[in-house]
Each structure stands twice: as structure tokens, then as C-alpha cells.
PDB file of N, CA and C in Angstrom:
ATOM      1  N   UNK A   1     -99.399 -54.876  26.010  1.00  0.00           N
ATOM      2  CA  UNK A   1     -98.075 -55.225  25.545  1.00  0.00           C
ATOM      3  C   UNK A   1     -98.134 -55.743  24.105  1.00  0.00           C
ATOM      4  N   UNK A   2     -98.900 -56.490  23.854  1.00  0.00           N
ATOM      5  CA  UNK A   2     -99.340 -56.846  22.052  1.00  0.00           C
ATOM      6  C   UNK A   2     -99.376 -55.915  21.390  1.00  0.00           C
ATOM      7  N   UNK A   3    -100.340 -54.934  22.036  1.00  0.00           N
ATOM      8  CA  UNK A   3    -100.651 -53.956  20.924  1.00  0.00           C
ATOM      9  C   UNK A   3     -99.292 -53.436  20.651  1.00  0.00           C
ATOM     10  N   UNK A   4     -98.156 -52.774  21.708  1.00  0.00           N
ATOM     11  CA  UNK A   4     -97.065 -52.189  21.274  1.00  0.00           C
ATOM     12  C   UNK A   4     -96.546 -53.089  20.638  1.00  0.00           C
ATOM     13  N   UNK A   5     -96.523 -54.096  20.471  1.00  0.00           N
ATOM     14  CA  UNK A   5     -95.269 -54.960  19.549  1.00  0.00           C
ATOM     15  C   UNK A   5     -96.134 -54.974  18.139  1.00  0.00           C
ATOM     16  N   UNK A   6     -97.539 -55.326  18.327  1.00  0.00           N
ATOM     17  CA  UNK A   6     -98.195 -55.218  16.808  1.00  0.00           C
ATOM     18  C   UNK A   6     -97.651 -53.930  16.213  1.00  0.00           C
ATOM     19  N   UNK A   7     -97.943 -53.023  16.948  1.00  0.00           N
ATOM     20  CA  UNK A   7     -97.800 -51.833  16.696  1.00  0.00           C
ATOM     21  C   UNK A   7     -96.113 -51.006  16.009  1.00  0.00           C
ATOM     22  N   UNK A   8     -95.444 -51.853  16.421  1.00  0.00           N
ATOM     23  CA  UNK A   8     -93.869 -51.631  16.186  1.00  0.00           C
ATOM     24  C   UNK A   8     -93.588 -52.788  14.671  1.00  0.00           C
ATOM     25  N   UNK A   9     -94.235 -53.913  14.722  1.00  0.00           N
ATOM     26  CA  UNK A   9     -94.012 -54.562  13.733  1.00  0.00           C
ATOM     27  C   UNK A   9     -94.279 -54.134  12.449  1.00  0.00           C
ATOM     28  N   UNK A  10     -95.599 -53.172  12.439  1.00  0.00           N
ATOM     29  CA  UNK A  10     -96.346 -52.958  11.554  1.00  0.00           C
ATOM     30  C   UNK A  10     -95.460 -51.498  11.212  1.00  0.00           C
ATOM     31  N   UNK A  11     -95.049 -50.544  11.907  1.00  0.00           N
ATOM     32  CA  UNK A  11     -93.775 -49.543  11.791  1.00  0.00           C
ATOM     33  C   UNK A  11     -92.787 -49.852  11.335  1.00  0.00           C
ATOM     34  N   UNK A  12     -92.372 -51.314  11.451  1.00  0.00           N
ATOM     35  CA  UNK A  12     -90.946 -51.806  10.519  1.00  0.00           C
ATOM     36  C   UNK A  12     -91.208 -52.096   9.089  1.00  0.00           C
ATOM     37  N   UNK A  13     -92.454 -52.547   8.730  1.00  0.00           N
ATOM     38  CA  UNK A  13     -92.724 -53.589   7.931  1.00  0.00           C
ATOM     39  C   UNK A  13     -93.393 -52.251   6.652  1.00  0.00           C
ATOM     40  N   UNK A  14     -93.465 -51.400   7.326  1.00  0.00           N
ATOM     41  CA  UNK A  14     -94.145 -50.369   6.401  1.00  0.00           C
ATOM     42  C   UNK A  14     -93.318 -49.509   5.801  1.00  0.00           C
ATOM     43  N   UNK A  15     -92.167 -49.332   6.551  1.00  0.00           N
ATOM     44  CA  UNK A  15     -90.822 -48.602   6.453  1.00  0.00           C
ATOM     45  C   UNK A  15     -90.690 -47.469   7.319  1.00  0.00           C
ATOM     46  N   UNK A  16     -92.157 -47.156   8.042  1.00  0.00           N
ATOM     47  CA  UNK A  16     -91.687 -45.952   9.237  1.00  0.00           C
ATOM     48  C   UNK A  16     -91.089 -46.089   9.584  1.00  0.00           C
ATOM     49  N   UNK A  17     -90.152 -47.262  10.402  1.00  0.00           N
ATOM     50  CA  UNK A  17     -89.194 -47.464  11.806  1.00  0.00           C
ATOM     51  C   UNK A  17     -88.397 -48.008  10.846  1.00  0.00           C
ATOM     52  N   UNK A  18     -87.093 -47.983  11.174  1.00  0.00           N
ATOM     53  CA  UNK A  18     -86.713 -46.446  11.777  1.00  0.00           C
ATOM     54  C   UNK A  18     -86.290 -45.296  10.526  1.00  0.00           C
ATOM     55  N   UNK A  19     -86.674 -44.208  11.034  1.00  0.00           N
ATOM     56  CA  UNK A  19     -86.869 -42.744  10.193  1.00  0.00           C
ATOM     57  C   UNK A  19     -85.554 -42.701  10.881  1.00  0.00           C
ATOM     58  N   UNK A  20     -85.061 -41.561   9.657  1.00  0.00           N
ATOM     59  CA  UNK A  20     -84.084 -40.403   9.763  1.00  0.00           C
ATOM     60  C   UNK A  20     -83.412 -40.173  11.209  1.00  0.00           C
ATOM     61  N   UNK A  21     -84.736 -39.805  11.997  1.00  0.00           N
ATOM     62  CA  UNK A  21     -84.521 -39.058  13.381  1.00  0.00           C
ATOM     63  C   UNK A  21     -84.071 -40.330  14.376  1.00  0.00           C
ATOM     64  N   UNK A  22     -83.756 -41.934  13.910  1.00  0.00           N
ATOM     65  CA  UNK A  22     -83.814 -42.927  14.801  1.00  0.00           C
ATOM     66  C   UNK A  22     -82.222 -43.385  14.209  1.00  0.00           C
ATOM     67  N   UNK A  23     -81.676 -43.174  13.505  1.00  0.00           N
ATOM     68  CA  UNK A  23     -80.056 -43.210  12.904  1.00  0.00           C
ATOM     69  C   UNK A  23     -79.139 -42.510  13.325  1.00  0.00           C
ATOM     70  N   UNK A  24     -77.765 -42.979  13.090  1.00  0.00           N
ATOM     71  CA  UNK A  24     -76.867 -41.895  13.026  1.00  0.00           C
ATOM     72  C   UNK A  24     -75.783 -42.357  12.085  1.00  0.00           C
ATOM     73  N   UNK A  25     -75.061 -41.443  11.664  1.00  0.00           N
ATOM     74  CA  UNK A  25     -73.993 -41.712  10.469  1.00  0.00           C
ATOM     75  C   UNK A  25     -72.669 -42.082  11.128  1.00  0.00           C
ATOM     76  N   UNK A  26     -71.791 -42.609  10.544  1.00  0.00           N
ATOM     77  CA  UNK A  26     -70.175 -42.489  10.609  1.00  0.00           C
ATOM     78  C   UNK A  26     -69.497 -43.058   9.635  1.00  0.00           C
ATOM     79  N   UNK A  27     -68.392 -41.969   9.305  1.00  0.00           N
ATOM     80  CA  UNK A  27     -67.547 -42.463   8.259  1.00  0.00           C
ATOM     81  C   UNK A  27     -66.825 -43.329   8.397  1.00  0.00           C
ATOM     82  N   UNK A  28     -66.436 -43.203   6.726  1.00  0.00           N
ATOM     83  CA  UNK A  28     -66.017 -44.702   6.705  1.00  0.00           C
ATOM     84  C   UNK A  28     -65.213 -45.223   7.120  1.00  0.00           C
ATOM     85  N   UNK A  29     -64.136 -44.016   7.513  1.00  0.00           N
ATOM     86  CA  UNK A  29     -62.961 -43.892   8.576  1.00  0.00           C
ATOM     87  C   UNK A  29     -63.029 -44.687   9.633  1.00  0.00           C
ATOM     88  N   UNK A  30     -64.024 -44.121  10.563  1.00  0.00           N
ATOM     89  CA  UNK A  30     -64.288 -45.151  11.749  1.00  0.00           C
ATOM     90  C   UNK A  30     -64.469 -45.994  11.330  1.00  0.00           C
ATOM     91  N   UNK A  31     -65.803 -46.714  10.532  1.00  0.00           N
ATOM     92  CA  UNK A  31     -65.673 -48.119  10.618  1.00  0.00           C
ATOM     93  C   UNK A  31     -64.566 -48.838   9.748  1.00  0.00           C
ATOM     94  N   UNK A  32     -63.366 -48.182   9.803  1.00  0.00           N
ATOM     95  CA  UNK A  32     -62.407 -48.994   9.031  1.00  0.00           C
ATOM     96  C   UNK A  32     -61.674 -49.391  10.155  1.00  0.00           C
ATOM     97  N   UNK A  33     -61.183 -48.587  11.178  1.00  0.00           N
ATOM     98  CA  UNK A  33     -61.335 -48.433  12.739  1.00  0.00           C
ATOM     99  C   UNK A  33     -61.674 -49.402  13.350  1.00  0.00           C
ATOM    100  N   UNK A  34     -62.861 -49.874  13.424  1.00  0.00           N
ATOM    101  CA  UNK A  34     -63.982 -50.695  13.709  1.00  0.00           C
ATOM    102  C   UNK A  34     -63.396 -52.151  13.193  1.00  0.00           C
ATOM    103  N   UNK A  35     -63.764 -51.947  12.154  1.00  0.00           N
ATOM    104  CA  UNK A  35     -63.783 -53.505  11.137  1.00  0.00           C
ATOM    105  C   UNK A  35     -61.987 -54.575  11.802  1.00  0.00           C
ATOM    106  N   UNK A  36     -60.988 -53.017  11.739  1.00  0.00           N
ATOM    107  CA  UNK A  36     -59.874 -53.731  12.114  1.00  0.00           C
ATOM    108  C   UNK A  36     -59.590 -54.035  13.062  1.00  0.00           C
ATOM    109  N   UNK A  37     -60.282 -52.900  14.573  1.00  0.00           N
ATOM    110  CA  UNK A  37     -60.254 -53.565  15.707  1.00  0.00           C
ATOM    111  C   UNK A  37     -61.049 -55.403  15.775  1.00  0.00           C
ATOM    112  N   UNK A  38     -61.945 -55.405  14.864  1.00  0.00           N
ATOM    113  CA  UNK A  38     -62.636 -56.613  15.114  1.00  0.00           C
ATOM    114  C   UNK A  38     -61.602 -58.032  14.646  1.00  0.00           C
ATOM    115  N   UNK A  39     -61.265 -57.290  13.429  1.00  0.00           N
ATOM    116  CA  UNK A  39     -60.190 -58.524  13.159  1.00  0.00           C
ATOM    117  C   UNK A  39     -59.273 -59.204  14.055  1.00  0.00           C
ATOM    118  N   UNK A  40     -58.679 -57.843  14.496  1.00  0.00           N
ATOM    119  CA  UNK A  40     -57.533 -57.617  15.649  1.00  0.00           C
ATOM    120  C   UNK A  40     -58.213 -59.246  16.569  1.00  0.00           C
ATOM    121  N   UNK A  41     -59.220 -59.003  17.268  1.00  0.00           N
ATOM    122  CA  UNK A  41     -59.953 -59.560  18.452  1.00  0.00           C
ATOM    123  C   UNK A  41     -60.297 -60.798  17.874  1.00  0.00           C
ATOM    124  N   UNK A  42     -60.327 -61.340  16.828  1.00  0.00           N
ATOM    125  CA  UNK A  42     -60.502 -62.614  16.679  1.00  0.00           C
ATOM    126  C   UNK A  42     -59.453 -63.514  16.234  1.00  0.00           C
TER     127      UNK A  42
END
């Protein structure tokens, strides 16, 4: 269990994690969407 967390730390810290293939996009649309539902809720 160490080793995977060494192992993941050292993937963040290097800039592997997270790659390309571990993201996803959305415009800005939605999170305008987003941002105002949040307002809304507080």
C-alpha cells in the first residue's frame, strides 16, 4: 500500500498525473451554469 501512494505522489509531483487521458473539458457555458447554480444554493 506505500509503495502505491509513494508511487502516485511521485506521478503528481513530476507532472505525470494527471495526463491528458485523466481530464475532461467543459465550456465555459456550463460552468457559468455551474458557478450560478452554486450561488443560487448558498
Amino acid at each position: 500500500m506505500r509503495s502505491a501512494f509513494a508511487a502516485y505522489d511521485e506521478e503528481v509531483k513530476s507532472g505525470a498525473y494527471p495526463a491528458e487521458e485523466h481530464t475532461f473539458k467543459i465550456s465555459e457555458e456550463v460552468m457559468d451554469e455551474v458557478r450560478k447554480g452554486m450561488d443560487e444554493a448558498c
